[in-house]
C-alpha atoms as a PDB file:
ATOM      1  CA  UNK A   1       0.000   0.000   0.000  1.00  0.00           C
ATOM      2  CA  UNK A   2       3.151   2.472   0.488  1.00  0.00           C
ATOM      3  CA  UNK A   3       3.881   1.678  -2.850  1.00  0.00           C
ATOM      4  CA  UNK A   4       0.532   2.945  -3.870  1.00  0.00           C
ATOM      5  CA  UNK A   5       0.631   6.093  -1.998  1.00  0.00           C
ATOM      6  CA  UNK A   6      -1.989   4.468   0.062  1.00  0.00           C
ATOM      7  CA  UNK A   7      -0.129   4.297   3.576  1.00  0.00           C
ATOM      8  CA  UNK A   8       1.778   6.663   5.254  1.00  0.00           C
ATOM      9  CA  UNK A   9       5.308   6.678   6.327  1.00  0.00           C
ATOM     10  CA  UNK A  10       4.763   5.753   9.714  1.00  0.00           C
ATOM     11  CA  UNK A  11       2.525   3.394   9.227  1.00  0.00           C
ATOM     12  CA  UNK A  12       5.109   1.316   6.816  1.00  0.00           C
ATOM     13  CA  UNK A  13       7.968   1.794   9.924  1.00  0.00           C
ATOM     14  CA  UNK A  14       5.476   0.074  12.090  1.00  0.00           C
ATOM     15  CA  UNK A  15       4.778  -2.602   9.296  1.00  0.00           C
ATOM     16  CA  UNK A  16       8.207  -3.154   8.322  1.00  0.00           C
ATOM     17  CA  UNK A  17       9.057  -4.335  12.076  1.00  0.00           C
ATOM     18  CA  UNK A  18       7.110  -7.450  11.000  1.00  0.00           C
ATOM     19  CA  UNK A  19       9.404  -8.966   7.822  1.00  0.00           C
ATOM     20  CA  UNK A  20      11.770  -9.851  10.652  1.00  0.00           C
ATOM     21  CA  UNK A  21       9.824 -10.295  13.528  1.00  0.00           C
ATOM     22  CA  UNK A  22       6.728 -12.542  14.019  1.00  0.00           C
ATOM     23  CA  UNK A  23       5.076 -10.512  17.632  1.00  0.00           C
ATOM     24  CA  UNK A  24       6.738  -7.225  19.427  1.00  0.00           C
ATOM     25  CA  UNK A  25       5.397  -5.416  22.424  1.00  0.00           C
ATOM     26  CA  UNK A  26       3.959  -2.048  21.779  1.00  0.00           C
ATOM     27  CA  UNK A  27       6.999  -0.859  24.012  1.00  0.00           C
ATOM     28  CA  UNK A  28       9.681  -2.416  21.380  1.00  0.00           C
ATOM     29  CA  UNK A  29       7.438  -1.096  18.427  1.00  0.00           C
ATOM     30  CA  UNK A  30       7.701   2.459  19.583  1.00  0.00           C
ATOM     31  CA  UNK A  31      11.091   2.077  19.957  1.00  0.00           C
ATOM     32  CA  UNK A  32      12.617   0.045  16.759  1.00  0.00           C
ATOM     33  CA  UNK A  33      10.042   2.177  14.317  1.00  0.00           C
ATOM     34  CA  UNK A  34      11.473   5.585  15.560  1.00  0.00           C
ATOM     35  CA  UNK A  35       8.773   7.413  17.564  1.00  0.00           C
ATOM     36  CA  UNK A  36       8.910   9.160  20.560  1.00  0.00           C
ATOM     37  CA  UNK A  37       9.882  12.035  22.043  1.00  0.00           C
ATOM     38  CA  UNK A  38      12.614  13.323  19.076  1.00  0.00           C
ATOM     39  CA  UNK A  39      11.390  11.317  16.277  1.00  0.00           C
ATOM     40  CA  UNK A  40       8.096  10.103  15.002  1.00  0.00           C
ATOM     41  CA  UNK A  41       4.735  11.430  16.503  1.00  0.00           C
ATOM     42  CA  UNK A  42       1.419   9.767  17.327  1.00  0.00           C
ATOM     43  CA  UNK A  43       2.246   6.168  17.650  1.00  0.00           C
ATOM     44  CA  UNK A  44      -0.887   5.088  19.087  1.00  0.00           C
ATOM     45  CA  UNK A  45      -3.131   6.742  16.621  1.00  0.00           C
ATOM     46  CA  UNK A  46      -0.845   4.501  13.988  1.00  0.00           C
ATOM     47  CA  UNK A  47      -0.963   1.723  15.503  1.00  0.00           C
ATOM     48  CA  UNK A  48      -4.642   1.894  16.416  1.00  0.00           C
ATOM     49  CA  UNK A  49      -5.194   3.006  12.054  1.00  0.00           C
ATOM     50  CA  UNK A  50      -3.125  -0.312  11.703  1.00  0.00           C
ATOM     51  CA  UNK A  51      -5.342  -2.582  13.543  1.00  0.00           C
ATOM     52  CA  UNK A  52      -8.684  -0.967  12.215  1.00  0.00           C
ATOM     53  CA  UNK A  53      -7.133  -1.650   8.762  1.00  0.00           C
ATOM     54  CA  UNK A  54      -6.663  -5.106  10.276  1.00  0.00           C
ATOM     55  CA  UNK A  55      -2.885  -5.199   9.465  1.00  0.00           C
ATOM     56  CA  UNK A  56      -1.983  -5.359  13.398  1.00  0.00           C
ATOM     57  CA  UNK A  57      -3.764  -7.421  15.876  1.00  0.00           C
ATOM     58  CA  UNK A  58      -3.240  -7.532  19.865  1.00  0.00           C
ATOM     59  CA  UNK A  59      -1.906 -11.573  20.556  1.00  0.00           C
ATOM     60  CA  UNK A  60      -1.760 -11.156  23.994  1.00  0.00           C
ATOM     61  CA  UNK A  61      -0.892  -9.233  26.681  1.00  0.00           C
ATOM     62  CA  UNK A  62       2.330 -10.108  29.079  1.00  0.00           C
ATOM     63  CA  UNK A  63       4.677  -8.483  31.541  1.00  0.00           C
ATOM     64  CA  UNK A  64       8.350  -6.988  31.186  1.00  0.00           C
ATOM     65  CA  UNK A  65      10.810  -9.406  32.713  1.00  0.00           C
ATOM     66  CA  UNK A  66      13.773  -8.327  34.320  1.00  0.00           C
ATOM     67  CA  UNK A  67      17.497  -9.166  33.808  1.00  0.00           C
ATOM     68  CA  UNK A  68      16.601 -12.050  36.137  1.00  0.00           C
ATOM     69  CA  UNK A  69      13.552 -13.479  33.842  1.00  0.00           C
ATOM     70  CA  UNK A  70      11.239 -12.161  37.313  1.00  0.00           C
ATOM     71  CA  UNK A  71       7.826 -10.316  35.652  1.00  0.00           C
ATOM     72  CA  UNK A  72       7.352  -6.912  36.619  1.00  0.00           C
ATOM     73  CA  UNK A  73       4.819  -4.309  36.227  1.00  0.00           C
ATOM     74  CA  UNK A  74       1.737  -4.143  34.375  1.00  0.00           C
ATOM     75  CA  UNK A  75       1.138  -6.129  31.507  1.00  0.00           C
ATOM     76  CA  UNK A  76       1.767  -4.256  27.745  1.00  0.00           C
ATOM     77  CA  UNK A  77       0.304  -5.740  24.749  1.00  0.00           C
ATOM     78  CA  UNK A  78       2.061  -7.972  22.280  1.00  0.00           C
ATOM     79  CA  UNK A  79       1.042  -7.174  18.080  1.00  0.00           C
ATOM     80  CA  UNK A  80       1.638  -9.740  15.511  1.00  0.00           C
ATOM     81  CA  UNK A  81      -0.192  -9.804  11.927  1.00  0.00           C
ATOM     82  CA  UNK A  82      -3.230 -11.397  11.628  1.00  0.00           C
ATOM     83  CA  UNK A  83      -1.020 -13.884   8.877  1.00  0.00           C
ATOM     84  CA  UNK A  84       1.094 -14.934  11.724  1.00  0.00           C
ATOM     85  CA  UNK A  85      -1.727 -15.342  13.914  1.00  0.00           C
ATOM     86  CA  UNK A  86      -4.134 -17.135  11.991  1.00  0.00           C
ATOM     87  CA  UNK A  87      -1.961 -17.968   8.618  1.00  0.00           C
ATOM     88  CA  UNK A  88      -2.644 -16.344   5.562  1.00  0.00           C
ATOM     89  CA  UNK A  89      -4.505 -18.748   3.469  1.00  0.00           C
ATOM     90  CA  UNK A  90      -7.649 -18.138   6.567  1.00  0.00           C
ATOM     91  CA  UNK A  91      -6.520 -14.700   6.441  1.00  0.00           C
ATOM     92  CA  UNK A  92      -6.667 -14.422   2.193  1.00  0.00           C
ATOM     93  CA  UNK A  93      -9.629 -16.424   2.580  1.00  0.00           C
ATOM     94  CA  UNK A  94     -11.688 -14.072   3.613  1.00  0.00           C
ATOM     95  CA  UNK A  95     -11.156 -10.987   1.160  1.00  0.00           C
ATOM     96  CA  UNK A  96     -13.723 -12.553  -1.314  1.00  0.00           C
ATOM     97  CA  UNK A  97     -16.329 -12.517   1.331  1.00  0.00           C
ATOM     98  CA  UNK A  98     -19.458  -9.777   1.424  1.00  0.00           C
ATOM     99  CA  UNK A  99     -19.703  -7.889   4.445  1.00  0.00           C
ATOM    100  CA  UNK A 100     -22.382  -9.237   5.520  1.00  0.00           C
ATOM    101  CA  UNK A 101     -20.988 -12.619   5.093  1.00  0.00           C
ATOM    102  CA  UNK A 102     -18.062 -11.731   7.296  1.00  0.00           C
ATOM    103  CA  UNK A 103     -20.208 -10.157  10.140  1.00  0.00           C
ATOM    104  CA  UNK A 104     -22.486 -13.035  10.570  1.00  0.00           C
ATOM    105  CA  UNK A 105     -19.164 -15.863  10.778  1.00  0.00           C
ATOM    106  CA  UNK A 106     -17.632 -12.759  13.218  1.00  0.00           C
ATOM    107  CA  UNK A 107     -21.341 -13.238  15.170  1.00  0.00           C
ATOM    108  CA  UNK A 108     -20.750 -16.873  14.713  1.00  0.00           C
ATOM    109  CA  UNK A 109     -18.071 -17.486  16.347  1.00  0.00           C
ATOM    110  CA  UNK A 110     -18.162 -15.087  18.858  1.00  0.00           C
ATOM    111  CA  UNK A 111     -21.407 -16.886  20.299  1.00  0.00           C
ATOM    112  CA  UNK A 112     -19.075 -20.315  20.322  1.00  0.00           C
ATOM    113  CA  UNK A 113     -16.185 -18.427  22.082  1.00  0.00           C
ATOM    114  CA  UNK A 114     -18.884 -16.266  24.744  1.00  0.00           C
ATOM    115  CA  UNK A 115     -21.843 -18.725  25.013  1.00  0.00           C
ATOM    116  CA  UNK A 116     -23.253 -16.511  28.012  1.00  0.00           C
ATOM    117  CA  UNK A 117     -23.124 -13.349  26.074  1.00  0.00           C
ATOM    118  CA  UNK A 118     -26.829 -11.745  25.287  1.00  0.00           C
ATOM    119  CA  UNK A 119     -27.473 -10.627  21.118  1.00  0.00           C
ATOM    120  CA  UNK A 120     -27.130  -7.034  21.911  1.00  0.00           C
ATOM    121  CA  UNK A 121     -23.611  -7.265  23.959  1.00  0.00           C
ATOM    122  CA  UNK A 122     -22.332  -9.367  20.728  1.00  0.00           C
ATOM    123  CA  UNK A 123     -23.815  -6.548  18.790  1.00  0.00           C
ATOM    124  CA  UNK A 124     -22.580  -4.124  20.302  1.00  0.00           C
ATOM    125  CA  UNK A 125     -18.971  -5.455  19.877  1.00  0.00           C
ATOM    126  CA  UNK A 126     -19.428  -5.918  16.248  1.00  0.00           C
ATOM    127  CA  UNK A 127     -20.843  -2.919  15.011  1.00  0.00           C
END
């Protein structure tokens, strides 16, 4: 999409972190694409672009460890691509899909994963 003139700048640093790596925290992503306080501005509103785009997806969310290997702190979310994820044949798979398709296999399996949840809370998450 950079290519294209359909991305911007920062958004391919971000993106670029993931030919070589397969997850980062959003702590080593700031850091290895540039941003912060004397280079690149408004990391989270690129990253949070990225993920609506559905380049960037949250894995999981750990701790730091120290020197030692001991967790510390709060835990900080860890990005991959949905390709790594999921693999990209279920990821390509799903580009010929209508919308509509899409939403009702999101609804779909969100009632497998969240049997307990009510219509309007899935609902509410998917719209």
């Amino acid at each position: 999409l950079y290519e294209e003139g359909l991305a911007r700048q920062r958004s391919k640093l971000i993106m670029d972190l993931f030919e070589t790596n397969e997850e980062l925290f959003s702590y080593e992503m700031k850091s290895l694409a540039g941003f912060g306080k004397s280079g690149e501005k408004n990391f989270s509103g690129i990253v949070t672009e990225l993920q609506m785009q559905t380049y960037l997806t949250v894995k999981d969310f750990r701790c730091r460890t120290n020197k030692k290997g001991k967790e510390y702190g709060m835990s900080v979310a860890i990005y991959t691509t949905p390709e790594t994820l999921w693999g990209y044949d279920a990821v390509t798979a799903a580009y010929a899909e209508e919308p509509e398709q899409s939403k009702q296999r999101i609804i779909a399996r969100m009632k497998e994963l969240y049997p307990t949840a009510t219509d309007a809370q899935i609902k509410k998450l998917c719209l």
